[in-house]
N, C-alpha and C. Protein backbone atom coordinates (compact mmCIF):
# COMPACT_ATOMS: atom_id res chain seq x y z
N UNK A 1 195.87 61.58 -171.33
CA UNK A 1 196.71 62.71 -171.60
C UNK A 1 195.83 63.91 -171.94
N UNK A 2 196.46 64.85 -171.60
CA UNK A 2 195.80 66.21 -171.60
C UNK A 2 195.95 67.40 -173.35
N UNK A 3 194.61 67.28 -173.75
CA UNK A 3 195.02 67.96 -175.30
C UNK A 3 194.98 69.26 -174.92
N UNK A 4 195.79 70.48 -174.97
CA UNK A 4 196.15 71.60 -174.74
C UNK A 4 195.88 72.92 -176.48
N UNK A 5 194.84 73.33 -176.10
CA UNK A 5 195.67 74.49 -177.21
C UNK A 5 197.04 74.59 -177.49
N UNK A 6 197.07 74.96 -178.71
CA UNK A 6 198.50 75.58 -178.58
C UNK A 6 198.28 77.41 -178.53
N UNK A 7 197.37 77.58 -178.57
CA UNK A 7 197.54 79.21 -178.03
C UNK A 7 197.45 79.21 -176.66
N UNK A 8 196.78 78.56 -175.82
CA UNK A 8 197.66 78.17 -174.47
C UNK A 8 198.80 77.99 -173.91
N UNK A 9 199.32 77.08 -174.68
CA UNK A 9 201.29 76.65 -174.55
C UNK A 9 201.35 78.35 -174.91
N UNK A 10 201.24 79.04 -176.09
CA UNK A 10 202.34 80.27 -176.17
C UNK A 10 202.01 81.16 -175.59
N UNK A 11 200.54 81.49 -175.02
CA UNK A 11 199.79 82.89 -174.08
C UNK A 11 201.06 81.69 -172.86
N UNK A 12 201.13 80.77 -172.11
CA UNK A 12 201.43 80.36 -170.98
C UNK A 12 203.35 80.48 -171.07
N UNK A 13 203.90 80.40 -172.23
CA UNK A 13 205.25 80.64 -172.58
C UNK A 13 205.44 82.13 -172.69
N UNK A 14 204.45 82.98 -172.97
CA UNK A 14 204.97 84.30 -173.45
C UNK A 14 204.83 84.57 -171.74
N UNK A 15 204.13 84.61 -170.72
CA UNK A 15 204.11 84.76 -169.83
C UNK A 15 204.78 84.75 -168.65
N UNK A 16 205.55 83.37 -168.83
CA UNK A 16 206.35 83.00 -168.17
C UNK A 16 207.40 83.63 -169.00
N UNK A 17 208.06 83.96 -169.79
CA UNK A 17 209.45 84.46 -170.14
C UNK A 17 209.16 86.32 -169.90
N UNK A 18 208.36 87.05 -169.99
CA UNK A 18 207.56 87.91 -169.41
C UNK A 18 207.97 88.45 -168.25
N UNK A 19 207.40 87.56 -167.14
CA UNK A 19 207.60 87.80 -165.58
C UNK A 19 209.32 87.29 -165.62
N UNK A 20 209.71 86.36 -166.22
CA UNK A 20 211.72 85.73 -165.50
C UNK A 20 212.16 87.25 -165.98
N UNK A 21 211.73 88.00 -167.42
CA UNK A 21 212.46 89.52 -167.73
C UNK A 21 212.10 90.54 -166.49
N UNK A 22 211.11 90.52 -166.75
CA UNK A 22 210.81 91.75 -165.39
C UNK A 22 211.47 91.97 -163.99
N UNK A 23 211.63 90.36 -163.82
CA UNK A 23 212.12 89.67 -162.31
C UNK A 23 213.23 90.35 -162.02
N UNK A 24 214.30 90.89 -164.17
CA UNK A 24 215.66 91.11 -163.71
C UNK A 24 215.56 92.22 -164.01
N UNK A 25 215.10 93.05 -164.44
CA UNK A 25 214.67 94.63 -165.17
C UNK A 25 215.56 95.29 -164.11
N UNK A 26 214.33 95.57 -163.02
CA UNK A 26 214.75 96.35 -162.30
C UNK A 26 215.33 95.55 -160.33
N UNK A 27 216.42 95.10 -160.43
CA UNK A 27 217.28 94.37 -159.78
C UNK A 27 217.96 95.09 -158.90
N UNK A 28 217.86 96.06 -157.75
CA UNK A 28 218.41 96.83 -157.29
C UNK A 28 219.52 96.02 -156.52
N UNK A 29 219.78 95.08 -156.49
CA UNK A 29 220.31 94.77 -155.45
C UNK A 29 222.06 94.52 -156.23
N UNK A 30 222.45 94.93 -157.76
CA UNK A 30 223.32 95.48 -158.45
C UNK A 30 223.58 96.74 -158.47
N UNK A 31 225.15 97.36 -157.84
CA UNK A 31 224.91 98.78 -157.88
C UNK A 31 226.15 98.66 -158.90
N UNK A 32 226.29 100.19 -159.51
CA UNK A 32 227.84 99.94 -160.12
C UNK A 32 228.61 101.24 -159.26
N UNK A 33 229.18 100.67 -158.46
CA UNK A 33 229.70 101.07 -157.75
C UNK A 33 230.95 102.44 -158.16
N UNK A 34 231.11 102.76 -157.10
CA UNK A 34 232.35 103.72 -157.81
C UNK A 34 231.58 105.11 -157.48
N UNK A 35 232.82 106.19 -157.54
CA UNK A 35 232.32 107.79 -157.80
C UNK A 35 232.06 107.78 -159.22
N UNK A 36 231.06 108.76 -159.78
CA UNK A 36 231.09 108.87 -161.08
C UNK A 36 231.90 109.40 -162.06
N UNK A 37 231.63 109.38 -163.15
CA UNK A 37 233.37 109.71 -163.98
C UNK A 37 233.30 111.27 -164.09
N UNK A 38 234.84 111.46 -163.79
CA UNK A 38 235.14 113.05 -164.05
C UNK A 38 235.45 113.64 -165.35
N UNK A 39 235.69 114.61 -165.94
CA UNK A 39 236.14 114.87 -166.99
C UNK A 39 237.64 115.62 -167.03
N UNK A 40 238.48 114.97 -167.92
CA UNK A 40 239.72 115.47 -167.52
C UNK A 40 239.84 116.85 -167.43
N UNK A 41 241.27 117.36 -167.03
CA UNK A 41 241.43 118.82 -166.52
C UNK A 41 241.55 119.28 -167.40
N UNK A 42 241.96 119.34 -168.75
CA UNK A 42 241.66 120.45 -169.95
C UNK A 42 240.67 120.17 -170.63
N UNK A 43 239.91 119.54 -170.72
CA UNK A 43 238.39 119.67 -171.20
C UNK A 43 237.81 120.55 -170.94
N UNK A 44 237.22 120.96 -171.79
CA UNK A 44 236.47 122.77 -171.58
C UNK A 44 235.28 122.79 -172.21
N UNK A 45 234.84 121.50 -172.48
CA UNK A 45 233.15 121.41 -173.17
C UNK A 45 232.92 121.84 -174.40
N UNK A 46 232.34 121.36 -174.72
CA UNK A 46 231.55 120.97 -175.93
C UNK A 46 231.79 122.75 -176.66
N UNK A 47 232.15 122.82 -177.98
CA UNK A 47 231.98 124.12 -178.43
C UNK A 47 230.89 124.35 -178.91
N UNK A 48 230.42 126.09 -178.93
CA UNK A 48 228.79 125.92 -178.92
C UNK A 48 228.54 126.80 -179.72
N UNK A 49 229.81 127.45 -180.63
CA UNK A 49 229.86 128.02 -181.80
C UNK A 49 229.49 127.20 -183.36
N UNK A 50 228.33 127.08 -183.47
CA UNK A 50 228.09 126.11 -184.89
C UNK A 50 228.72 126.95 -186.02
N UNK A 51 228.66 128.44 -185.89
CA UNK A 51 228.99 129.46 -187.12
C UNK A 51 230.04 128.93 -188.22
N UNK A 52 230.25 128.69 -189.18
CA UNK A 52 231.30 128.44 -190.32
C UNK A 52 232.23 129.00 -190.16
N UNK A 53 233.67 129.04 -190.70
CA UNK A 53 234.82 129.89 -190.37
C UNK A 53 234.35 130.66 -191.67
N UNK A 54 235.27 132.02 -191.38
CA UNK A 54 235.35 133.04 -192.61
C UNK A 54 236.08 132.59 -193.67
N UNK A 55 235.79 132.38 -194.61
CA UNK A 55 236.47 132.07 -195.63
C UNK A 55 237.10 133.63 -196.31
N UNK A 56 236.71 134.57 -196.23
CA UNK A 56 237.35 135.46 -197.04
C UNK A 56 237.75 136.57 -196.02
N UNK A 57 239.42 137.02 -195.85
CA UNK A 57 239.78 137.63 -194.77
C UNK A 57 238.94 139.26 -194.64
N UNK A 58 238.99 139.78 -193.97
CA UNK A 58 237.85 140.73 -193.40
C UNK A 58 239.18 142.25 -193.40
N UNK A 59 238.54 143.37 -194.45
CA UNK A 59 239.13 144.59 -194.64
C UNK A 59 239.61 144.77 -193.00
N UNK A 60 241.03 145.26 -193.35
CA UNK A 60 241.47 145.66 -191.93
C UNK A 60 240.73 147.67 -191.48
């Protein structure tokens, strides 16, 4: 029988679980199909006024 490091077994385990991740990383052969999402018709974006409201009404 064969006496093995065991930093062998885990350099040879980290390796192999390593390459099976990579294998699925980048998998083109999954698309997600579909047009991409729209934004509904009264959506009017993001407001881009950070300013505070007036707290004290303003001399006419």
């Amino acid at each position: 029988m064969f006496r093995v490091p065991m930093i062998t077994l885990l350099l040879t385990a980290a390796l192999a679980a390593s390459a099976g991740l990579a294998g699925c990383a980048d998998d083109s052969s999954v698309h997600h199909g579909g047009p991409p999402p729209q934004d509904p018709a009264d959506y009017h974006g993001v407001p881009t006024d950070t300013r505070p409201p007036v707290m004290v009404p303003t001399a006419p």
